[in-house]
C-alpha atoms as a PDB file:
ATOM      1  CA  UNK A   1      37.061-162.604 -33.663  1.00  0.00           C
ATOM      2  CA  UNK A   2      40.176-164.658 -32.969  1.00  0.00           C
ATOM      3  CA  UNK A   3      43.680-163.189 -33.662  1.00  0.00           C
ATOM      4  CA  UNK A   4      46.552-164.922 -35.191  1.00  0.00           C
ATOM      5  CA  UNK A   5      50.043-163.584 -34.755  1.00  0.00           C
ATOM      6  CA  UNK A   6      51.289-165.172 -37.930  1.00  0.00           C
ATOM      7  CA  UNK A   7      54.463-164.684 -40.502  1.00  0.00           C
ATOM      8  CA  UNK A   8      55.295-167.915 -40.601  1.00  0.00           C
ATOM      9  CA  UNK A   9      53.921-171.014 -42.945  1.00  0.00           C
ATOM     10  CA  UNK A  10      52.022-172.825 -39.641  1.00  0.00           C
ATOM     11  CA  UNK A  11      50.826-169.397 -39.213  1.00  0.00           C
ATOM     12  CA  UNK A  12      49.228-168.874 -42.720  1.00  0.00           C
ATOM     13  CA  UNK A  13      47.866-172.989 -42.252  1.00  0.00           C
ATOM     14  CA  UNK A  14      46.629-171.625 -38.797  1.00  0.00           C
ATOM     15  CA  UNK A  15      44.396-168.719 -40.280  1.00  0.00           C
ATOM     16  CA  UNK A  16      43.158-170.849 -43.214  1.00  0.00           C
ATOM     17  CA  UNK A  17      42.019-173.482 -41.341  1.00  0.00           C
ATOM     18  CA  UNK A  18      39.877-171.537 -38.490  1.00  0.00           C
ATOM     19  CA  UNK A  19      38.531-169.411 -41.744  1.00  0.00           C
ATOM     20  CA  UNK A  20      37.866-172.552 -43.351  1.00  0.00           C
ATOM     21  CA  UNK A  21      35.952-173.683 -40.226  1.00  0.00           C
ATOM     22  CA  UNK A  22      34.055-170.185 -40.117  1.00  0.00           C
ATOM     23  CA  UNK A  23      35.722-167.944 -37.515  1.00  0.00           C
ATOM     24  CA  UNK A  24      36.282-164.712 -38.321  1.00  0.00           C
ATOM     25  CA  UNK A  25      39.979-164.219 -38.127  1.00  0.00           C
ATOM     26  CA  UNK A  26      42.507-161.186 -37.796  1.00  0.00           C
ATOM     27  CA  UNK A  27      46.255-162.517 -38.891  1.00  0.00           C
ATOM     28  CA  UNK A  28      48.964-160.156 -37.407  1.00  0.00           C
ATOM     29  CA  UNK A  29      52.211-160.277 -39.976  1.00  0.00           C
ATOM     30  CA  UNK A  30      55.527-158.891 -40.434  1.00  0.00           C
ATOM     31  CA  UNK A  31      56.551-158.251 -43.803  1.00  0.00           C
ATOM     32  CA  UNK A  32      55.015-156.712 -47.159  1.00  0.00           C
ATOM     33  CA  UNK A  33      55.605-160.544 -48.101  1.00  0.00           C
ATOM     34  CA  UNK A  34      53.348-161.734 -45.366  1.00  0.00           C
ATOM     35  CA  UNK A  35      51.002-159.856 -46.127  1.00  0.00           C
ATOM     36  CA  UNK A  36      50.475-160.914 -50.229  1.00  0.00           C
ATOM     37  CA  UNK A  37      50.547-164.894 -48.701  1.00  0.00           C
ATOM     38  CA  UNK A  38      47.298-164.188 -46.490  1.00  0.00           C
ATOM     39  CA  UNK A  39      45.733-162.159 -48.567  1.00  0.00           C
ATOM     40  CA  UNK A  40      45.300-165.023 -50.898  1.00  0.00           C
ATOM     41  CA  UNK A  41      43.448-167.038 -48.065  1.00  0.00           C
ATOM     42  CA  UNK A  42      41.044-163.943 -47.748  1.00  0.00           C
ATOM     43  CA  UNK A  43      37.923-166.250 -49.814  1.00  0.00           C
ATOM     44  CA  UNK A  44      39.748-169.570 -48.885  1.00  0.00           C
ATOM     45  CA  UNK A  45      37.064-170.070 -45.833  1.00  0.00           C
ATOM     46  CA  UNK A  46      34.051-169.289 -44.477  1.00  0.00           C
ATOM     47  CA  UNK A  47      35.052-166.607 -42.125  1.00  0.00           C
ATOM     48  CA  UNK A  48      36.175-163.341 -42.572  1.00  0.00           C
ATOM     49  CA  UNK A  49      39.749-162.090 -42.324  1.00  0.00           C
ATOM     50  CA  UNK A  50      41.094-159.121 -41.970  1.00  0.00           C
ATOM     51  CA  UNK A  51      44.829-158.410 -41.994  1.00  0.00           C
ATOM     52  CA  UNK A  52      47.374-156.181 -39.675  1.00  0.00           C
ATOM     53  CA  UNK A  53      50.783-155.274 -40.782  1.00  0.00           C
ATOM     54  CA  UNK A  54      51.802-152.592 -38.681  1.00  0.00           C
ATOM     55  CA  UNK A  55      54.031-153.492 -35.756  1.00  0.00           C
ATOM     56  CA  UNK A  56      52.035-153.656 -32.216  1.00  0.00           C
ATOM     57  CA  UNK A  57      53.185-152.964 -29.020  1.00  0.00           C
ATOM     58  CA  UNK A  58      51.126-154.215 -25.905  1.00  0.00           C
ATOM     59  CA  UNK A  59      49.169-150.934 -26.079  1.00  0.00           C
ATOM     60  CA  UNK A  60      48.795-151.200 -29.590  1.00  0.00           C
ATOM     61  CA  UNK A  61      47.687-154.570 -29.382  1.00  0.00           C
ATOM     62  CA  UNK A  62      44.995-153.448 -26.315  1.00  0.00           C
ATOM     63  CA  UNK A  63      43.819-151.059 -28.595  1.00  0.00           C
ATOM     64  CA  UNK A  64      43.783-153.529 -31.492  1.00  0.00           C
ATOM     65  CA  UNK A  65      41.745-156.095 -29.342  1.00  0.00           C
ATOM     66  CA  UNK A  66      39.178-153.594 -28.731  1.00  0.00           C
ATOM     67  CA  UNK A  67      38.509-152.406 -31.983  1.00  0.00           C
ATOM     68  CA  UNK A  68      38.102-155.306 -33.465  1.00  0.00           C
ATOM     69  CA  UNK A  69      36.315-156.942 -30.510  1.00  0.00           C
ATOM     70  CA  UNK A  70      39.144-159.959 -30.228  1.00  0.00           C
ATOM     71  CA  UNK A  71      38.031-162.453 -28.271  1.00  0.00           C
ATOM     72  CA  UNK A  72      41.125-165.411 -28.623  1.00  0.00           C
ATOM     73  CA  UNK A  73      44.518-165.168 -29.122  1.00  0.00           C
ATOM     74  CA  UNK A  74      46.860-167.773 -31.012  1.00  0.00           C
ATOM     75  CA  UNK A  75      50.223-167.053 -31.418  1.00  0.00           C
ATOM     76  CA  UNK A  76      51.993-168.952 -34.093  1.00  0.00           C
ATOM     77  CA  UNK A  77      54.886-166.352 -34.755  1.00  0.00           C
ATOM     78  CA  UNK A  78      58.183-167.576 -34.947  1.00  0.00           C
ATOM     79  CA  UNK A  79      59.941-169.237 -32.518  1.00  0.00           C
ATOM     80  CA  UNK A  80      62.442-167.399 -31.893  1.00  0.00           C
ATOM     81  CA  UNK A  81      60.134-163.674 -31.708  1.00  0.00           C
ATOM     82  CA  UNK A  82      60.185-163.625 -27.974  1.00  0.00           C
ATOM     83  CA  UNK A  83      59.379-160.216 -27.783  1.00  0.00           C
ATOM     84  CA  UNK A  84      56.511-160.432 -30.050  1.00  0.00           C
ATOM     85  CA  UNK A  85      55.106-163.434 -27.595  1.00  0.00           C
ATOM     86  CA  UNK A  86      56.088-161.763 -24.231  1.00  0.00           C
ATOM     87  CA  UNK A  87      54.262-158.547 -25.592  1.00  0.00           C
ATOM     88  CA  UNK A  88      50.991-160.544 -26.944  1.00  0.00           C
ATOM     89  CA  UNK A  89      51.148-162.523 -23.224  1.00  0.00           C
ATOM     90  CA  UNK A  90      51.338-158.935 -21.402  1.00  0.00           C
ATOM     91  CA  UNK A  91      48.445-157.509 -23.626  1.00  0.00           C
ATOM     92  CA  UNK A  92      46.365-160.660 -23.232  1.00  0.00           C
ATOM     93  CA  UNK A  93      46.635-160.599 -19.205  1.00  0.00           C
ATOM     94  CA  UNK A  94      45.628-156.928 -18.878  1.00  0.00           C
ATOM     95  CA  UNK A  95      42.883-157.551 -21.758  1.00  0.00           C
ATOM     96  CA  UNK A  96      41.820-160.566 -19.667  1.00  0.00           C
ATOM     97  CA  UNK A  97      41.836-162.675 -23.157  1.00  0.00           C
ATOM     98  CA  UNK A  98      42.717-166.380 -23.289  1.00  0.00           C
ATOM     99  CA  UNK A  99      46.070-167.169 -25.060  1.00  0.00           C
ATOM    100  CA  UNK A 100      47.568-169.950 -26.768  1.00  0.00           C
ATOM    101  CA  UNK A 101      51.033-170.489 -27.803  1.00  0.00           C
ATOM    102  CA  UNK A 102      51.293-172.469 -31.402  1.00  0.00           C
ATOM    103  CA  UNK A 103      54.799-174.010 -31.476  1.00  0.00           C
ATOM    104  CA  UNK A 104      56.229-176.623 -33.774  1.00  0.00           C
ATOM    105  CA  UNK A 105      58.559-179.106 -32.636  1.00  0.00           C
ATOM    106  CA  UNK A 106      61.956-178.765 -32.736  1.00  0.00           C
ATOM    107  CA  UNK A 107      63.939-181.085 -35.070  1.00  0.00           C
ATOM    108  CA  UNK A 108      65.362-184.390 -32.873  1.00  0.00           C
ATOM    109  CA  UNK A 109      69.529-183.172 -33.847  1.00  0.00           C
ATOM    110  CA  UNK A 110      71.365-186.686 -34.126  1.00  0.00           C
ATOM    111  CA  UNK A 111      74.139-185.035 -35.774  1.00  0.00           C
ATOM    112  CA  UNK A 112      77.683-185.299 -33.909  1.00  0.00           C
ATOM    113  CA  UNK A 113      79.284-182.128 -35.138  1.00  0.00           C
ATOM    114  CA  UNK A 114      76.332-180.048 -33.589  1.00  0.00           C
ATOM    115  CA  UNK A 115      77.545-176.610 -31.445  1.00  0.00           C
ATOM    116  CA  UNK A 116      74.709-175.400 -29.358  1.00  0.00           C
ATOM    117  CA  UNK A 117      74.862-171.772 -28.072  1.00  0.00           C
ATOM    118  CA  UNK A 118      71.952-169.383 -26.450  1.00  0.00           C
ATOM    119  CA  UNK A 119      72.955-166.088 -28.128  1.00  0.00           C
ATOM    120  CA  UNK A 120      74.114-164.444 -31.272  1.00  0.00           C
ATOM    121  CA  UNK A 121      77.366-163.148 -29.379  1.00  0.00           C
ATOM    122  CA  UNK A 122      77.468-166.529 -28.430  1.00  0.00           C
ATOM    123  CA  UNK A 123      77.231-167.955 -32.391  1.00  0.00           C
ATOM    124  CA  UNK A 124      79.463-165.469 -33.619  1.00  0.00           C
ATOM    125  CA  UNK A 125      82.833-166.367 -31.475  1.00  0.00           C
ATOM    126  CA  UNK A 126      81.982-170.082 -32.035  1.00  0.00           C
ATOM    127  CA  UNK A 127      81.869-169.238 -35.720  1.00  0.00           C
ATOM    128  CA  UNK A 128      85.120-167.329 -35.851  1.00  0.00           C
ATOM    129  CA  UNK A 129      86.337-170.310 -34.097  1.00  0.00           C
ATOM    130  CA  UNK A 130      85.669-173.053 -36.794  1.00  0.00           C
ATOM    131  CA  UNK A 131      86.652-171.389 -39.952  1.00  0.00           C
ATOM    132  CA  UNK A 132      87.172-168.642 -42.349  1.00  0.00           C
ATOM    133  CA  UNK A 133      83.659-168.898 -44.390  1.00  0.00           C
ATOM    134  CA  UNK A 134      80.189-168.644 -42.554  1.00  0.00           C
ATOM    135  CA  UNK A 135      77.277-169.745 -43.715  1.00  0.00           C
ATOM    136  CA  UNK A 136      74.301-168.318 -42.282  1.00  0.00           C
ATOM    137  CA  UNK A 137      71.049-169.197 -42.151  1.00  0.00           C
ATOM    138  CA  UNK A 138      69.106-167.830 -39.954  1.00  0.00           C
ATOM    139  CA  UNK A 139      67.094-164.848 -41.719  1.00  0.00           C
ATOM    140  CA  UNK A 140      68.073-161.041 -42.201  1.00  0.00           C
ATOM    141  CA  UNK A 141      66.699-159.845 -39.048  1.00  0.00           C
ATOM    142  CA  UNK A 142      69.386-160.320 -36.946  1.00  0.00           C
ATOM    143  CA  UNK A 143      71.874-160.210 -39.852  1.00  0.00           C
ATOM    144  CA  UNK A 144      73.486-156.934 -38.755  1.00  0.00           C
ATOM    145  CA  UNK A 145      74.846-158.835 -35.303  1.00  0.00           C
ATOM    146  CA  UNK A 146      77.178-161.019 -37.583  1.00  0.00           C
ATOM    147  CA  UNK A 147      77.954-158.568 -39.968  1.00  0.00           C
ATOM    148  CA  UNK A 148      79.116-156.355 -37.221  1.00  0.00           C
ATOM    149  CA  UNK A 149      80.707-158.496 -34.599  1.00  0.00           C
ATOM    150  CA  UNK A 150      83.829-158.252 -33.669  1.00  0.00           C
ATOM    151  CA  UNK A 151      84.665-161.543 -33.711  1.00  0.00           C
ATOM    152  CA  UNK A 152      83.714-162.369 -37.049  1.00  0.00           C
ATOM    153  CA  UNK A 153      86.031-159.089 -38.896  1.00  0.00           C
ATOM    154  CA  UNK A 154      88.297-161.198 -40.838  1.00  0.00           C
ATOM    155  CA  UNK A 155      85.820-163.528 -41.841  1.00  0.00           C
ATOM    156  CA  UNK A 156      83.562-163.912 -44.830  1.00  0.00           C
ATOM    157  CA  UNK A 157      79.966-164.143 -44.355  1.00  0.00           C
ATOM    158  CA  UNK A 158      77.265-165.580 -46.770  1.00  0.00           C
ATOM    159  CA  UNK A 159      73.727-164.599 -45.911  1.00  0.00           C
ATOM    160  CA  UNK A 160      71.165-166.750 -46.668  1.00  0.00           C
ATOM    161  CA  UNK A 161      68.209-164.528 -47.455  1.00  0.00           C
ATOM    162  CA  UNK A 162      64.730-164.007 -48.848  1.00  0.00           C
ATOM    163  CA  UNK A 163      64.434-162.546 -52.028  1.00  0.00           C
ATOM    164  CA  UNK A 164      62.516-159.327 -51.267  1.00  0.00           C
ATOM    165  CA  UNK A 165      63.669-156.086 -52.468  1.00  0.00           C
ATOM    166  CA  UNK A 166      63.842-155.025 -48.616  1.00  0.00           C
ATOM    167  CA  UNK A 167      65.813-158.049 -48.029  1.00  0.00           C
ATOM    168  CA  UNK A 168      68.417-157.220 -50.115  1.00  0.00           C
ATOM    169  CA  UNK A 169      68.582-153.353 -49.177  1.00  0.00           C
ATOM    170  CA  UNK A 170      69.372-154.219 -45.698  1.00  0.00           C
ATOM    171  CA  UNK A 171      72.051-156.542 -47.015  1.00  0.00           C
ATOM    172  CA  UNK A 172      73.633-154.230 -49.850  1.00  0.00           C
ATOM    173  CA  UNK A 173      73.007-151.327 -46.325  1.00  0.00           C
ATOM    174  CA  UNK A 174      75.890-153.713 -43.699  1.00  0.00           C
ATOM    175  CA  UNK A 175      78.067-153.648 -46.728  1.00  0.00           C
ATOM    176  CA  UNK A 176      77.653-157.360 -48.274  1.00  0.00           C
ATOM    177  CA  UNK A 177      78.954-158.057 -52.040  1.00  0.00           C
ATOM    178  CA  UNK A 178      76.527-159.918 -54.316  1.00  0.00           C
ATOM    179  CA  UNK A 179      78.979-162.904 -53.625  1.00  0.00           C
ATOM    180  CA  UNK A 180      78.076-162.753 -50.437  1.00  0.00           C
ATOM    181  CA  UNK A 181      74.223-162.905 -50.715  1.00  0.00           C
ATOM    182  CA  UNK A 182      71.966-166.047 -51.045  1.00  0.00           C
ATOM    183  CA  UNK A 183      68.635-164.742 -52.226  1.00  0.00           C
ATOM    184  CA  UNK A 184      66.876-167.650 -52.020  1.00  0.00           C
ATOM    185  CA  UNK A 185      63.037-169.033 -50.806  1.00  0.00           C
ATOM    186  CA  UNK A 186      62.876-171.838 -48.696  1.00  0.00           C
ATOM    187  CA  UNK A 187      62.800-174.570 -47.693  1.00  0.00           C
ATOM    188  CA  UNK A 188      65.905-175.903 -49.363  1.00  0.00           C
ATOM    189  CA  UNK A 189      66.270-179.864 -49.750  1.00  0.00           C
ATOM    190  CA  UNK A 190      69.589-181.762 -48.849  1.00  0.00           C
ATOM    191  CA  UNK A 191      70.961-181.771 -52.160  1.00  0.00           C
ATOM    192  CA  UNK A 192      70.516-178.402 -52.684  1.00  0.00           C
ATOM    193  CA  UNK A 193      71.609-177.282 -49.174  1.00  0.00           C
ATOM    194  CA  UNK A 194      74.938-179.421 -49.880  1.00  0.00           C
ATOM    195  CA  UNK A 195      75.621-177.623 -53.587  1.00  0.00           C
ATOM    196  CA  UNK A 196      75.026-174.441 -51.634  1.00  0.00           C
ATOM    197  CA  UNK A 197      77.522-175.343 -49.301  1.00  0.00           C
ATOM    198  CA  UNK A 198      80.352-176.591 -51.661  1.00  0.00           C
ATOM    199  CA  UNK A 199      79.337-173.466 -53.969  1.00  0.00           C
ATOM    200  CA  UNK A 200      80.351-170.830 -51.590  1.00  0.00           C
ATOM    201  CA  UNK A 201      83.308-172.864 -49.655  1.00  0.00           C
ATOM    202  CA  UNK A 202      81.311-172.713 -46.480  1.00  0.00           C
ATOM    203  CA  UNK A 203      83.466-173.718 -43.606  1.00  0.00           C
ATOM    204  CA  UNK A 204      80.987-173.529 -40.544  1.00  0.00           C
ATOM    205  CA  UNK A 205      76.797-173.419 -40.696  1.00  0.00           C
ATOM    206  CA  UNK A 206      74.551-171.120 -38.819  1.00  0.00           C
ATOM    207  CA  UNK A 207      71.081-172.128 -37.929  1.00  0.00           C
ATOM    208  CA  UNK A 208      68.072-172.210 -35.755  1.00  0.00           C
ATOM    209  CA  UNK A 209      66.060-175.033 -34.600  1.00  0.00           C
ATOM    210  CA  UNK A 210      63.307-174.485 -36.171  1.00  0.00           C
ATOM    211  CA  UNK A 211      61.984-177.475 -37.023  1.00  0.00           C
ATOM    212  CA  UNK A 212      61.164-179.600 -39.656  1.00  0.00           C
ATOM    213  CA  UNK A 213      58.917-177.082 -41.667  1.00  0.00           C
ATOM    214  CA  UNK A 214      61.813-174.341 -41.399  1.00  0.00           C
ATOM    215  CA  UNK A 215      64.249-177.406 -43.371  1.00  0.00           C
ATOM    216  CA  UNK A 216      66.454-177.663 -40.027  1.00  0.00           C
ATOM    217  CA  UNK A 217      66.826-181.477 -40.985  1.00  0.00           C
ATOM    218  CA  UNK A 218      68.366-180.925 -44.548  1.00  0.00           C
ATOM    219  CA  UNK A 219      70.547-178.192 -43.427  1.00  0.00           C
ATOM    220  CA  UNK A 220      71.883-181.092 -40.611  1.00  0.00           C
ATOM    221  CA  UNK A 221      72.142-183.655 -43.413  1.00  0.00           C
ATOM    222  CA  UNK A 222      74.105-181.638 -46.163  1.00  0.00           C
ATOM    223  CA  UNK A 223      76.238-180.645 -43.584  1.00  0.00           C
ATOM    224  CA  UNK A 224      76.614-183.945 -42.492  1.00  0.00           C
ATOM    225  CA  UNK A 225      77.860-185.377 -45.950  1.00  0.00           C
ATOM    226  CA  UNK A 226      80.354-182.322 -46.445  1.00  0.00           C
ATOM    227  CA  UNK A 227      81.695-183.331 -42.274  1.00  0.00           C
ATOM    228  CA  UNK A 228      80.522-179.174 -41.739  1.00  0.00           C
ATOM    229  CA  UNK A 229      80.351-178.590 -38.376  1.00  0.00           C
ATOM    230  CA  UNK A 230      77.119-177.070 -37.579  1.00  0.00           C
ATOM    231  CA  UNK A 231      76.189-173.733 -34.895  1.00  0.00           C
ATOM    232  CA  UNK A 232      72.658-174.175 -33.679  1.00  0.00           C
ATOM    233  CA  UNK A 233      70.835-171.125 -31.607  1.00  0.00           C
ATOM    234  CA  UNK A 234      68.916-172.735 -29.376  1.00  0.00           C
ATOM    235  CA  UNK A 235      65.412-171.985 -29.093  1.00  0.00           C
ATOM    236  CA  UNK A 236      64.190-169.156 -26.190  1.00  0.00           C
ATOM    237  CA  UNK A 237      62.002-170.893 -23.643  1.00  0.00           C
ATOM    238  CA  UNK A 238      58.874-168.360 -21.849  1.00  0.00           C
ATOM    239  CA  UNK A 239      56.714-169.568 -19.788  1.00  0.00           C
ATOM    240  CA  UNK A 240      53.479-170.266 -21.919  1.00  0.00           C
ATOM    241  CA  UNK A 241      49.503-170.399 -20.288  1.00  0.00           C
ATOM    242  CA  UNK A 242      48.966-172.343 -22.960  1.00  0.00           C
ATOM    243  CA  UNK A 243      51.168-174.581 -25.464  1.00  0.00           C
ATOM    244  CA  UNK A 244      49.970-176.524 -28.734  1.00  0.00           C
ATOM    245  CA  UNK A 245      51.929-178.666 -31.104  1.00  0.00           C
ATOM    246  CA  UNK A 246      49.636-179.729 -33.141  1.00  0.00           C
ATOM    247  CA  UNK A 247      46.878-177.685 -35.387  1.00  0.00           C
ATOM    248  CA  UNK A 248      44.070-179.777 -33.931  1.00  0.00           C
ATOM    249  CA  UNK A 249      45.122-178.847 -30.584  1.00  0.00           C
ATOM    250  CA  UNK A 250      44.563-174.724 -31.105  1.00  0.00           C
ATOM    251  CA  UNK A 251      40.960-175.566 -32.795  1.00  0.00           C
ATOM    252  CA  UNK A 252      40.227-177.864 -29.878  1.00  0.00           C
ATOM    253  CA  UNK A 253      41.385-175.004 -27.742  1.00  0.00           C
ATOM    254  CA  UNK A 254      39.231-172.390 -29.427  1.00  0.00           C
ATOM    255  CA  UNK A 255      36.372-174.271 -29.717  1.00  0.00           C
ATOM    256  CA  UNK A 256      36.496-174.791 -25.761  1.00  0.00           C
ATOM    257  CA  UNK A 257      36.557-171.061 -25.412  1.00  0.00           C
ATOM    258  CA  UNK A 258      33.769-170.962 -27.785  1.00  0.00           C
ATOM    259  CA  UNK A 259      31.388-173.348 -26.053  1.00  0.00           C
ATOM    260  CA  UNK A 260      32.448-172.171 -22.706  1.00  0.00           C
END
């Protein structure tokens, strides 16, 4: 059986396409959300799948592999969960299981008013920096290091968020109006990224680089016709055994394990 660490949409393409090929697959996700997107893929394939959404560990994910006799490991989480990767890397070393790293490309950023940083902290005091509104986009999970930085106290903070009743607990939890929410699926095109914008006065963007299929290009553009300067949090780099950009590359990968 080959195990996906998922939660994102390559993920989800990931475990349709080796079920559709006829491996039996078990997807890894991280939110009740998650879970209801792959469990419509469960008679999309040949193979069976079988789906984990409780947090692992590297001894949970030991134990996991040997339950469920795991004999690959893909890991197409997002890029920015480098715990989740340096955990599954750990666990596949001790398990002696091959690995691959699934990782799509980051977006080529051409636009002038671009900061780069390599932290939150780091985002934050650039943010407080460039104006009075911030507009973030970059997910709930780290939500709380905004909404709770010093830097940003006399600021006003839009969150960009997913539209799950958990979502928007943590949200109302740090304190943030209904103005100050964006519950919202993704991804958003330029036009709709720029009325977004204009809507809520932004003054400064906060992103990742996460590619074209996370909408990192319209969120450039938009910002690009309003003259918004943009904060990008550049992307964690570990030290993969194995690295694929491509789809085709994993099932070439896995099919060498298989034959070998």
């Amino acid at each position: 059986m080959i195990f996906v660490a998922s939660g994102t949409q390559d993920g989800r393409e990931l475990v349709r396409r080796l079920c559709a090929a006829g491996h039996d697959v078990a997807a890894s996700v991280v939110s009740s959300y998650g879970e209801q997107l792959l469990a419509a893929q469960r008679t999309a394939g040949g193979g069976n799948l079988i789906i984990n959404d409780t947090p692992l560990d590297e001894d949970g994910l030991l134990d996991f592999f040997k339950e469920h006799d795991i004999r690959i490991f893909v890991d197409a989480t997002h890029p920015y969960a480098v715990n989740v990767s340096r955990n599954a890397m750990a666990a596949c070393t001790a398990a002696g299981l091959p690995y691959i790293r699934y990782e799509r490309d980051v977006t080529d950023i051409s636009y002038e008013n671009v900061h780069l940083v390599h932290s939150y902290e780091e985002a934050c005091e650039t943010a407080a920096c460039l104006g009075k509104t911030v507009f973030l986009t970059t997910g709930s999970r780290n939500l709380e290091r905004f909404v709770k930085a010093p830097t940003l106290k006399d600021r006003t903070i839009i969150a960009r968020v997913l539209p799950t009743a958990e979502v928007i607990a943590l949200c109302e939890d740090l304190g943030l109006t209904p103005a100050q929410i964006v519950a919202m699926q993704g991804p958003f095109s330029r036009e709709l990224n720029r009325s977004m914008y204009e809507k809520y006065g932004a003054d400064v963007i906060v992103t990742k680089n996460s590619g074209m299929v996370g909408g990192t290009d319209e969120k450039f553009q938009a910002a690009e016709d309003l003259g918004l300067p943009v904060i990008v949090i550049d992307r964690p780099v570990l030290d993969y055994p194995n690295l694929a950009h491509t789809f085709e590359e994993v099932r070439e990968f896995v099919d060498s394990i298989k034959e070998s």
